[in-house]
C-alpha atoms as a PDB file:
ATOM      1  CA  UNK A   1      21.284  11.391 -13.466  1.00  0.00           C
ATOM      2  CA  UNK A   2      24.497  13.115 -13.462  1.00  0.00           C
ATOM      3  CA  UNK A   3      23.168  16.361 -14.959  1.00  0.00           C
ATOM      4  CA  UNK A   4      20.040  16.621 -12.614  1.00  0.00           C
ATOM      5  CA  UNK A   5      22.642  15.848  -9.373  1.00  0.00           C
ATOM      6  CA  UNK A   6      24.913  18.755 -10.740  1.00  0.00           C
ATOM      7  CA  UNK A   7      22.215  21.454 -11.268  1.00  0.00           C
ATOM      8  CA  UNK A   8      20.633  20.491  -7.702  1.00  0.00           C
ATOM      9  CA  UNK A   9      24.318  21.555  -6.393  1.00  0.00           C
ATOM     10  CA  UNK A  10      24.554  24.548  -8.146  1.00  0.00           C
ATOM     11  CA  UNK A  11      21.065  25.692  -7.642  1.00  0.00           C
ATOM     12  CA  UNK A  12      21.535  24.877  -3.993  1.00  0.00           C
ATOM     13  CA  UNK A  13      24.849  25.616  -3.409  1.00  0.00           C
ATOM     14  CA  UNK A  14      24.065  29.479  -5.214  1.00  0.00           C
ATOM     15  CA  UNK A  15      21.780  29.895  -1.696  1.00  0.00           C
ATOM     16  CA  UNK A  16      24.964  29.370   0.468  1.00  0.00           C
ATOM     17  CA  UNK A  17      26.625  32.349   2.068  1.00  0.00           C
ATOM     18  CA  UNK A  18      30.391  32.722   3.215  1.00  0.00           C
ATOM     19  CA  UNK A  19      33.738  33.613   2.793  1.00  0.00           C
ATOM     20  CA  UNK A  20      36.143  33.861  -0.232  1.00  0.00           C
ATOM     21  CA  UNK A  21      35.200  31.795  -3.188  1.00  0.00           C
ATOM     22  CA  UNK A  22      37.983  30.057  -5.383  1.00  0.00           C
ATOM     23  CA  UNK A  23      40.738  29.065  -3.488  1.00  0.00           C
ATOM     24  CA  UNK A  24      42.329  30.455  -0.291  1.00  0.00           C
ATOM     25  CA  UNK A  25      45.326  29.404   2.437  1.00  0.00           C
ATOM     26  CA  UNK A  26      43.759  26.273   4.279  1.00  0.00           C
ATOM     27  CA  UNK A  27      40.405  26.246   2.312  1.00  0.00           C
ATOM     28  CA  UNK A  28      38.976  22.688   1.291  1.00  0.00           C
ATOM     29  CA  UNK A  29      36.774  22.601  -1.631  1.00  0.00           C
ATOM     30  CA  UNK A  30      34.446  20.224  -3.407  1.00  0.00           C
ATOM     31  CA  UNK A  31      33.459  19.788  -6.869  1.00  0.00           C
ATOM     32  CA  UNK A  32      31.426  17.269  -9.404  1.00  0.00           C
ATOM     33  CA  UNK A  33      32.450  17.706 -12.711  1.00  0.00           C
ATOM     34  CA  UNK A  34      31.087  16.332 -16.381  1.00  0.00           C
ATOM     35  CA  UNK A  35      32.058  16.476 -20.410  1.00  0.00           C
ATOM     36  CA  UNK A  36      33.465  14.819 -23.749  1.00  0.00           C
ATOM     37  CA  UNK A  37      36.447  12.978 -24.504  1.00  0.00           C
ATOM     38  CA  UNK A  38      37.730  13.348 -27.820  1.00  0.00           C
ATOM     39  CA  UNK A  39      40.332  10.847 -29.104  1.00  0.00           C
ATOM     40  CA  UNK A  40      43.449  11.657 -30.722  1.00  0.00           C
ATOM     41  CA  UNK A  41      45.588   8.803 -30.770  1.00  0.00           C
ATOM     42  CA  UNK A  42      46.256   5.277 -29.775  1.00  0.00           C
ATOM     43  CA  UNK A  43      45.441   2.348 -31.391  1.00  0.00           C
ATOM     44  CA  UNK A  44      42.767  -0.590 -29.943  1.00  0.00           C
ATOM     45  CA  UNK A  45      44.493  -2.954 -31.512  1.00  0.00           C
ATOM     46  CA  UNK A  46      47.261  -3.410 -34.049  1.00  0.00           C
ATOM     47  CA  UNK A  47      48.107  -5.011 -37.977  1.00  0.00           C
ATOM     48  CA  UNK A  48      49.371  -8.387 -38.625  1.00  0.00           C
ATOM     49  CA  UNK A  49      48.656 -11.217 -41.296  1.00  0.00           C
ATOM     50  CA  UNK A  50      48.217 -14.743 -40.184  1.00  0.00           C
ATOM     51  CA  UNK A  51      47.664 -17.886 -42.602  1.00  0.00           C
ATOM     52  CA  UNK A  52      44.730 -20.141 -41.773  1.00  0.00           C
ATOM     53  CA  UNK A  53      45.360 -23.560 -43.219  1.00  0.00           C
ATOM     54  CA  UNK A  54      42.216 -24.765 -43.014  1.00  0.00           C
ATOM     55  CA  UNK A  55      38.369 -22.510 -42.203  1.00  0.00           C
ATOM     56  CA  UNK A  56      36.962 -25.926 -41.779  1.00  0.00           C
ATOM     57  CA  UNK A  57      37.245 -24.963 -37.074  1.00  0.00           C
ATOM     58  CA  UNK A  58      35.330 -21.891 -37.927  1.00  0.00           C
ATOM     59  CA  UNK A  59      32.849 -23.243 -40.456  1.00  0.00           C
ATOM     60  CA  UNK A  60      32.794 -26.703 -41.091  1.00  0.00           C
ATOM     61  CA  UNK A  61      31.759 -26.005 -44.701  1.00  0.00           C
ATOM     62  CA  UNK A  62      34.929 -24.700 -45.578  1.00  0.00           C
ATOM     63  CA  UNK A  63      36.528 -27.604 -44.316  1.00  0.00           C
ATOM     64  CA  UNK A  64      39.637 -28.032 -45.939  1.00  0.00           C
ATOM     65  CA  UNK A  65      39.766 -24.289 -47.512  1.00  0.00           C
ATOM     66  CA  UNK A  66      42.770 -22.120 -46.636  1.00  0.00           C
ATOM     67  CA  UNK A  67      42.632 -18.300 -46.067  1.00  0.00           C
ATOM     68  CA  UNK A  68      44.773 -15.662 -45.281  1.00  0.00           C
ATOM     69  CA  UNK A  69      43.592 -13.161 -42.207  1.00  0.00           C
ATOM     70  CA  UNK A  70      44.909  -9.801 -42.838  1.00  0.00           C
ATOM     71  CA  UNK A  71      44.121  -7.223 -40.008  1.00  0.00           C
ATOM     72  CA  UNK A  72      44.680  -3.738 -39.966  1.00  0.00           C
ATOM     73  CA  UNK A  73      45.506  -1.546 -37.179  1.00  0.00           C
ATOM     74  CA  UNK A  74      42.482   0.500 -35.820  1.00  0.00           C
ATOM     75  CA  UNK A  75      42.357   3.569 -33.508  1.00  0.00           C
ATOM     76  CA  UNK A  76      40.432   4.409 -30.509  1.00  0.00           C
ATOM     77  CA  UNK A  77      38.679   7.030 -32.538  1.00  0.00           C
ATOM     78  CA  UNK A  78      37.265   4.679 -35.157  1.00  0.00           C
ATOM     79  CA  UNK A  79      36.028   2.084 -32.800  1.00  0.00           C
ATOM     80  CA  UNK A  80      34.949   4.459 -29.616  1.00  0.00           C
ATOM     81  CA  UNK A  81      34.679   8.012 -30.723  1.00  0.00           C
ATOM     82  CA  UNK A  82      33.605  10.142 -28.377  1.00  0.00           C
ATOM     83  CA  UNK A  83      33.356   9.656 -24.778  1.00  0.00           C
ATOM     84  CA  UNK A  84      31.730  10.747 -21.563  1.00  0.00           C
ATOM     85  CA  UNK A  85      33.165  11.050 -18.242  1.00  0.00           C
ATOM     86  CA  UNK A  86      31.897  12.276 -14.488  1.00  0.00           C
ATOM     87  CA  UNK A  87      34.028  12.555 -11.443  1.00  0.00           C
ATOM     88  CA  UNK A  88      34.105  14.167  -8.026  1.00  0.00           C
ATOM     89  CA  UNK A  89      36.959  16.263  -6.656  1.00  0.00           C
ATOM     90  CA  UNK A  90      38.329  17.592  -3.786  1.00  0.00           C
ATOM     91  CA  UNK A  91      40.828  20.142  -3.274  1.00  0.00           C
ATOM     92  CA  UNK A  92      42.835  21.901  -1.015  1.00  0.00           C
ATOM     93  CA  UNK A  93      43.982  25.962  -1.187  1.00  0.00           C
ATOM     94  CA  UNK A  94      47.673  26.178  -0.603  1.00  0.00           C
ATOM     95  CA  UNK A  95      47.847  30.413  -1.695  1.00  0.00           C
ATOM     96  CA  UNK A  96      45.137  32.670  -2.909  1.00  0.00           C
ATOM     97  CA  UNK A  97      45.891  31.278  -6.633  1.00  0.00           C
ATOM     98  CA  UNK A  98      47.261  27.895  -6.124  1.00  0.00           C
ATOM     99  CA  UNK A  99      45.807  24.852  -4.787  1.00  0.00           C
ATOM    100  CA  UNK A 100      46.474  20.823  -4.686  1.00  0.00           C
ATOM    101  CA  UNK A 101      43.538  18.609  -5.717  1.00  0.00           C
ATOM    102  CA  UNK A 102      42.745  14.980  -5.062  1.00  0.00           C
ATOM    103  CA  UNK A 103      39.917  13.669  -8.360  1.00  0.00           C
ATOM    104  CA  UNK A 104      38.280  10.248  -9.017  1.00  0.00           C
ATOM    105  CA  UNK A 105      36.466  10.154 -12.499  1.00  0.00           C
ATOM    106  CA  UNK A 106      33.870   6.945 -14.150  1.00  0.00           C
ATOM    107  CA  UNK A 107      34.926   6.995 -17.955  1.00  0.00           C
ATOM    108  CA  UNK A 108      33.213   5.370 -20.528  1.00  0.00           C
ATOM    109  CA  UNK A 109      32.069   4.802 -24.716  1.00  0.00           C
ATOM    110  CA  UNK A 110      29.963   2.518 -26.236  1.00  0.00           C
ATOM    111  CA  UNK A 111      30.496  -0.653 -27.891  1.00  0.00           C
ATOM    112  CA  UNK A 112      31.942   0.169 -31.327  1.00  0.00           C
ATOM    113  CA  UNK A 113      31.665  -1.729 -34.439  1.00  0.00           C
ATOM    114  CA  UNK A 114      34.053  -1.460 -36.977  1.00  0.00           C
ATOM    115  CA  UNK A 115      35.772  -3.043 -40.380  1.00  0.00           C
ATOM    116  CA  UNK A 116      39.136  -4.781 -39.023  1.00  0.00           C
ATOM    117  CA  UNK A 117      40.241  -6.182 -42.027  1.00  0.00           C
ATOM    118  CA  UNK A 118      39.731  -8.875 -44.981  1.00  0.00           C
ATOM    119  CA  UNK A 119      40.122 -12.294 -45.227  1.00  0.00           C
ATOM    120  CA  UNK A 120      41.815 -13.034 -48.681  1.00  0.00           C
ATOM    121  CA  UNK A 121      40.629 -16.405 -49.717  1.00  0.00           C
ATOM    122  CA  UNK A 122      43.016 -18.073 -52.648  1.00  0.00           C
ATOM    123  CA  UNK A 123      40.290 -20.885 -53.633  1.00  0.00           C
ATOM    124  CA  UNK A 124      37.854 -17.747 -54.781  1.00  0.00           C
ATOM    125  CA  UNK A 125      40.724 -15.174 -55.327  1.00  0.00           C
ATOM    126  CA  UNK A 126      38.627 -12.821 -53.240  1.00  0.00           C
ATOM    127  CA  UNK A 127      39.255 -10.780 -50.257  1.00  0.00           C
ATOM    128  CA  UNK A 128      36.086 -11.149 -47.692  1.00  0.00           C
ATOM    129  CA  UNK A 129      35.242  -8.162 -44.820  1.00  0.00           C
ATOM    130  CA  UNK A 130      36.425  -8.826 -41.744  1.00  0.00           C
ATOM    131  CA  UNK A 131      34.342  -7.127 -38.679  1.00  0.00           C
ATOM    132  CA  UNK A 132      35.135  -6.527 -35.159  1.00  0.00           C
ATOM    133  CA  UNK A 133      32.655  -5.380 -32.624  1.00  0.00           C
ATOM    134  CA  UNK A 134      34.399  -4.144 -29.068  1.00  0.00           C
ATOM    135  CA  UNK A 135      32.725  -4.459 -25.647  1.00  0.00           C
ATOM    136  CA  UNK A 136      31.649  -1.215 -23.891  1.00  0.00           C
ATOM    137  CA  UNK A 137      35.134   1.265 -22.600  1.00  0.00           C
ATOM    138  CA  UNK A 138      34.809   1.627 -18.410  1.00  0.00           C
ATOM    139  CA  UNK A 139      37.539   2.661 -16.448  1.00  0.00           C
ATOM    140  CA  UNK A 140      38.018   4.604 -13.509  1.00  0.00           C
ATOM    141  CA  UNK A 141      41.066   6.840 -12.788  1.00  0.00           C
ATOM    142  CA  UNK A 142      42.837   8.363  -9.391  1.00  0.00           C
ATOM    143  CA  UNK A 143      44.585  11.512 -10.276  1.00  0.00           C
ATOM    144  CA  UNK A 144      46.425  13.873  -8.020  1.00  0.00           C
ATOM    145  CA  UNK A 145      47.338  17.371  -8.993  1.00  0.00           C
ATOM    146  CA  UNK A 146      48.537  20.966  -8.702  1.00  0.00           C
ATOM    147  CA  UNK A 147      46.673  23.875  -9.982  1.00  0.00           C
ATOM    148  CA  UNK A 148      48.011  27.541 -10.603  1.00  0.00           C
ATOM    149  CA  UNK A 149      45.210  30.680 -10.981  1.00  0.00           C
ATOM    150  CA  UNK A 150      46.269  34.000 -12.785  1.00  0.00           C
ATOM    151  CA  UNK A 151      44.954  37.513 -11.947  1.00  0.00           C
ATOM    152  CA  UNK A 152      42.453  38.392  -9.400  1.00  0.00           C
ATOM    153  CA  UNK A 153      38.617  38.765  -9.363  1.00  0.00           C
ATOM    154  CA  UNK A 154      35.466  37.003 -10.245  1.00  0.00           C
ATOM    155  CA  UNK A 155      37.336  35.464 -13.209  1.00  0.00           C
ATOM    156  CA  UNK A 156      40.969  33.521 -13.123  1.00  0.00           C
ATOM    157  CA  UNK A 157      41.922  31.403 -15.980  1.00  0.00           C
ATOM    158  CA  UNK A 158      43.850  28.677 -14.683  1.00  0.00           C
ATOM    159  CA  UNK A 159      46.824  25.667 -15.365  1.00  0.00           C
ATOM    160  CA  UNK A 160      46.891  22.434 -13.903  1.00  0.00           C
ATOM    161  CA  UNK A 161      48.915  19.030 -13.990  1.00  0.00           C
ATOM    162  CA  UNK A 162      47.843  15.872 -12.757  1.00  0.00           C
ATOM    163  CA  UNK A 163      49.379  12.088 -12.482  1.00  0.00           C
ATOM    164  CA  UNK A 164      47.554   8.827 -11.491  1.00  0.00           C
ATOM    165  CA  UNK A 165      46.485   5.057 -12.339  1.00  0.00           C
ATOM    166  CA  UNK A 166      43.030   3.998 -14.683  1.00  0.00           C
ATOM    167  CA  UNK A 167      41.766   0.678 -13.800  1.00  0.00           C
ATOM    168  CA  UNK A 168      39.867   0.045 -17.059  1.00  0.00           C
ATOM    169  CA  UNK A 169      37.265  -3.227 -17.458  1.00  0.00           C
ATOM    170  CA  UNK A 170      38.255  -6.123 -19.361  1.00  0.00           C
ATOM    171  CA  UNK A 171      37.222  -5.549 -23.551  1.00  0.00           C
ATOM    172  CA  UNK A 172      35.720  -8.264 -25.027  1.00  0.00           C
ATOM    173  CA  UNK A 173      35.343  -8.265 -28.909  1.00  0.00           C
ATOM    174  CA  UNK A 174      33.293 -10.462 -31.602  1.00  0.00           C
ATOM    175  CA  UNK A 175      34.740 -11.324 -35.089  1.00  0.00           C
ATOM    176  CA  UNK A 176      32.401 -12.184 -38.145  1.00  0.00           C
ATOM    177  CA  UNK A 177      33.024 -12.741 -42.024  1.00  0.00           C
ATOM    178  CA  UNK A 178      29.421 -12.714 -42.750  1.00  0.00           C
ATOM    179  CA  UNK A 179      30.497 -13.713 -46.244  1.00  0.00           C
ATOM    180  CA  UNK A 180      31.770 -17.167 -45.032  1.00  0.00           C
ATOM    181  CA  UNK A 181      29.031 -17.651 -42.201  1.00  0.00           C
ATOM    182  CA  UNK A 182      32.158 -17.343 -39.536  1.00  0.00           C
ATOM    183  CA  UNK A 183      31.523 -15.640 -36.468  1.00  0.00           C
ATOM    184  CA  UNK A 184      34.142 -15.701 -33.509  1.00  0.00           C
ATOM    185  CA  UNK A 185      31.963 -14.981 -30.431  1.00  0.00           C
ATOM    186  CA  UNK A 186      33.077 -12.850 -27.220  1.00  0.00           C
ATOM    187  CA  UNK A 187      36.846 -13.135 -27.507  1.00  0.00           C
ATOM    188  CA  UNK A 188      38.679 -12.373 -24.806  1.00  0.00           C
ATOM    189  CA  UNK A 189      40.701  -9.298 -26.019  1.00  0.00           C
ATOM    190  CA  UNK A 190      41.871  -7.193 -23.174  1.00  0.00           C
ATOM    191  CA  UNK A 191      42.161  -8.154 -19.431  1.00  0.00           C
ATOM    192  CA  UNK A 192      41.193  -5.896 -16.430  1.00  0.00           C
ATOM    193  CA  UNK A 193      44.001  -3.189 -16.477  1.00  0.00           C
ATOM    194  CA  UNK A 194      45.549  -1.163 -14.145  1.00  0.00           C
ATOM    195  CA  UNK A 195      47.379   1.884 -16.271  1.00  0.00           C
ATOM    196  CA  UNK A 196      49.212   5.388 -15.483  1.00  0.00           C
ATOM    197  CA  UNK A 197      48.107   8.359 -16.541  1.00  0.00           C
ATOM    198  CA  UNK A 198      48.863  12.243 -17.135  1.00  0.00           C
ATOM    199  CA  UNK A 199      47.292  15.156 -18.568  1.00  0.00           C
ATOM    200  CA  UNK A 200      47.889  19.427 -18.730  1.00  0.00           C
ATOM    201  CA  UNK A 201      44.607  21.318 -18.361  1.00  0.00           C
ATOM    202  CA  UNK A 202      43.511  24.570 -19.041  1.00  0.00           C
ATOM    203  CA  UNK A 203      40.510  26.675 -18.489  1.00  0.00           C
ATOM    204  CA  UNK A 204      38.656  29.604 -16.900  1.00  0.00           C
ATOM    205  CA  UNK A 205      37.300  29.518 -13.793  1.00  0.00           C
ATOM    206  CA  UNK A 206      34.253  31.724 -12.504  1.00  0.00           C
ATOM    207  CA  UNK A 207      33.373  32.592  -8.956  1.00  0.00           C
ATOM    208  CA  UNK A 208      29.466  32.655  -8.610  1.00  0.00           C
ATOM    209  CA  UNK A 209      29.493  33.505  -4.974  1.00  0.00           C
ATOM    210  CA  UNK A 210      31.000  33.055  -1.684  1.00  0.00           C
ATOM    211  CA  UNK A 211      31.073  29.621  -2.034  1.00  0.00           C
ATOM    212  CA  UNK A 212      30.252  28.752  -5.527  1.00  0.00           C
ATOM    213  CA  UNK A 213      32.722  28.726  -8.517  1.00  0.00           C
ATOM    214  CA  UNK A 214      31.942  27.436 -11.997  1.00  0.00           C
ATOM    215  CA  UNK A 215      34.865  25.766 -14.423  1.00  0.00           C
ATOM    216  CA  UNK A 216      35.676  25.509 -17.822  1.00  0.00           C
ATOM    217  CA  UNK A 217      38.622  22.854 -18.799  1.00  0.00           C
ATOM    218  CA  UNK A 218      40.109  21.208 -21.691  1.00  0.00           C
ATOM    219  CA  UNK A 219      43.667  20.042 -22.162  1.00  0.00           C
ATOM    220  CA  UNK A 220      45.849  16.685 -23.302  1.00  0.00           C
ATOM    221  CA  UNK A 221      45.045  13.178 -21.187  1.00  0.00           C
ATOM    222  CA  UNK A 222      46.935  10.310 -21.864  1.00  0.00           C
ATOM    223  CA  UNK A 223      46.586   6.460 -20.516  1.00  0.00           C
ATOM    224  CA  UNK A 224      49.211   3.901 -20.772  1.00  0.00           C
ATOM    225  CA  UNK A 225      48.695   0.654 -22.563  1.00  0.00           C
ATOM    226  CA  UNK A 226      46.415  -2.247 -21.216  1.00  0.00           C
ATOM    227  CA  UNK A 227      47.018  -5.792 -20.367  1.00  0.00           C
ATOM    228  CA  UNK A 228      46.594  -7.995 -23.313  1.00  0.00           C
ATOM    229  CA  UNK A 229      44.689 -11.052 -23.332  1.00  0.00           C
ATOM    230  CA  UNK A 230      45.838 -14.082 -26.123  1.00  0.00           C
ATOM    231  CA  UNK A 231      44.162 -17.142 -25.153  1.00  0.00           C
ATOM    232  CA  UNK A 232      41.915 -16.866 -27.946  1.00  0.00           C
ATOM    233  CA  UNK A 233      43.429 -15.311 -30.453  1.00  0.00           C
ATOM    234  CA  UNK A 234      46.746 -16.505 -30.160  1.00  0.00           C
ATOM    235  CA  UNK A 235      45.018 -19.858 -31.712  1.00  0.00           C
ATOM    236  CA  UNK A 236      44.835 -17.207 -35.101  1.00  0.00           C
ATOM    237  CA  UNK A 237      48.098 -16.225 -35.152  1.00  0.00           C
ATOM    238  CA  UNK A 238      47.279 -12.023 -33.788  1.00  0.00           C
ATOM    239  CA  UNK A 239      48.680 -12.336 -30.556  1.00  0.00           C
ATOM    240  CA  UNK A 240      50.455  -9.493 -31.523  1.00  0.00           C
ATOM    241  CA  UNK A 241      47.425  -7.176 -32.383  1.00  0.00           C
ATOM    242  CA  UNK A 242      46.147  -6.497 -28.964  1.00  0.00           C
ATOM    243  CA  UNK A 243      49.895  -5.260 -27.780  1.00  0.00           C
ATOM    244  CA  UNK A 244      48.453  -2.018 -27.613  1.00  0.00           C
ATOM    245  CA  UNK A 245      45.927   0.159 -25.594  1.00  0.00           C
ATOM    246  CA  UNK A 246      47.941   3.298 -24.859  1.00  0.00           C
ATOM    247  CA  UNK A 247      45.956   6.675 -26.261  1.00  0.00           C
ATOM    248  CA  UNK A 248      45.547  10.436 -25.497  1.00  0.00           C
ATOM    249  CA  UNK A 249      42.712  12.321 -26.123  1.00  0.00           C
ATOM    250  CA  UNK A 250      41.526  15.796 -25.209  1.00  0.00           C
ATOM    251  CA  UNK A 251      38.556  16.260 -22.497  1.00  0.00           C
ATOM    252  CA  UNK A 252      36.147  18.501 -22.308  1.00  0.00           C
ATOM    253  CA  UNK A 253      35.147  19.793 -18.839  1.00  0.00           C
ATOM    254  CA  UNK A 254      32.431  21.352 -16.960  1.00  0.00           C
ATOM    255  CA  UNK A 255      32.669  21.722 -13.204  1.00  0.00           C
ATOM    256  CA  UNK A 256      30.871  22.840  -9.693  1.00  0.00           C
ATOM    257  CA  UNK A 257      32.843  23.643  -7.045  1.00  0.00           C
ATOM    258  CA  UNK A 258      31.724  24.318  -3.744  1.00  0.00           C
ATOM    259  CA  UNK A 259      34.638  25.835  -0.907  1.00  0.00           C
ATOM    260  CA  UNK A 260      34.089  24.988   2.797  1.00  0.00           C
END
């Protein structure tokens, strides 16, 4: 939906006459943007080891067995991977090369499945898979910013800093040890969050017209940690996995913008 909204603007905003495109003294302008987020750090959860003194809770066949959960810290990239985001901004010329900027952007990955750990068992002196499967990434971020143009001309690379909150959804997460028939079902992992955030851009930006310029961005983003959420697995002992949340990644940016 996204991509057929964005090429309507362009192809209709290319049929718009006017004055001087990128920015200008006391111009507004208006863009929808798209791309890729690429993780580079931050963890989704953390390690610990807990003892279980008896698997008979989880699976009442193993009543009376004891076990020995040992999770291992995983990262946003092996769980989420690549992301998507779309956003809307608007922005306001302060010279003929700087301007301030306002931005709202919809984030999200898919669900992500991944091996979390083992569960060493002493009665079979075996370590069993543990696997973790994490609800769907949203969150939605308010930025403000500044951005800085170089040169003159149809084509102006550009700078730009930004600061602002992400309210990301709550993250659910399901634990099995198919070896053991155990399956821990919708756990609440992370609460709704409300986080800061930063980020340095660069790119090139590309006046079509008048009115239309087209942009090209990458650059460092990074989101504070999230609210935690124990009542489930605090029961396990790994209250102290989900301490986490924080990451940085590096987006990849395409963007319309249209100047009053």
């Amino acid at each position: 939906m996204f991509k057929t909204i964005l090429l309507s603007s362009v192809v209709a905003l290319c049929a718009v006459g006017g004055a001087q495109a990128q920015t200008a003294p006391g111009r507004w302008m208006f863009s929808l943007e798209g791309g890729a987020e690429f993780p580079t750090s931050g963890e989704v959860h953390g390690g610990a080891t807990a003892a279980v003194p008896n698997l008979g809770p989880l699976n009442p066949a193993l009543a009376g067995v004891n076990a020995e959960l040992r999770i291992q810290s995983r990262s946003f990239d092996d769980i989420y991977g690549e992301g998507m985001n779309l956003g809307a901004e608007f922005a306001y010329g302060m010279s003929d090369n700087a301007e301030v900027f306002g931005a709202f952007r919809y984030m999200q990955a898919d669900e992500g499945q991944v091996q979390v750990g083992g569960t060493f068992v002493p009665a079979l002196n075996t370590t069993l898979p543990v696997y973790g499967t994490f609800s769907k990434y949203e969150a939605y971020a308010l930025e403000a910013g500044y951005r800085q143009y170089f040169g003159s001309g149809a084509l102006k690379p550009y700078v730009a800093g930004r600061l602002g909150a992400v309210f990301t959804d709550k993250i659910n997460a399901t634990f099995e040890i198919p070896d053991a028939a155990i399956t821990i079902a919708n756990v609440p992992f992370y609460d709704s969050s409300t986080s800061l955030t930063a980020g340095l851009d660069v790119g090139v930006s590309y006046a079509v017209n008048d009115r239309l310029s087209l942009q090209a961005e990458t650059g460092v983003r990074y989101i504070s940690s999230l609210s935690d959420d124990d009542s489930a697995i605090g029961g396990l002992g790994l209250s102290s996995i989900n301490g986490a949340g924080e990451r940085t990644y590096v987006p990849v940016t395409l963007r319309a913008k249209f100047a009053f």
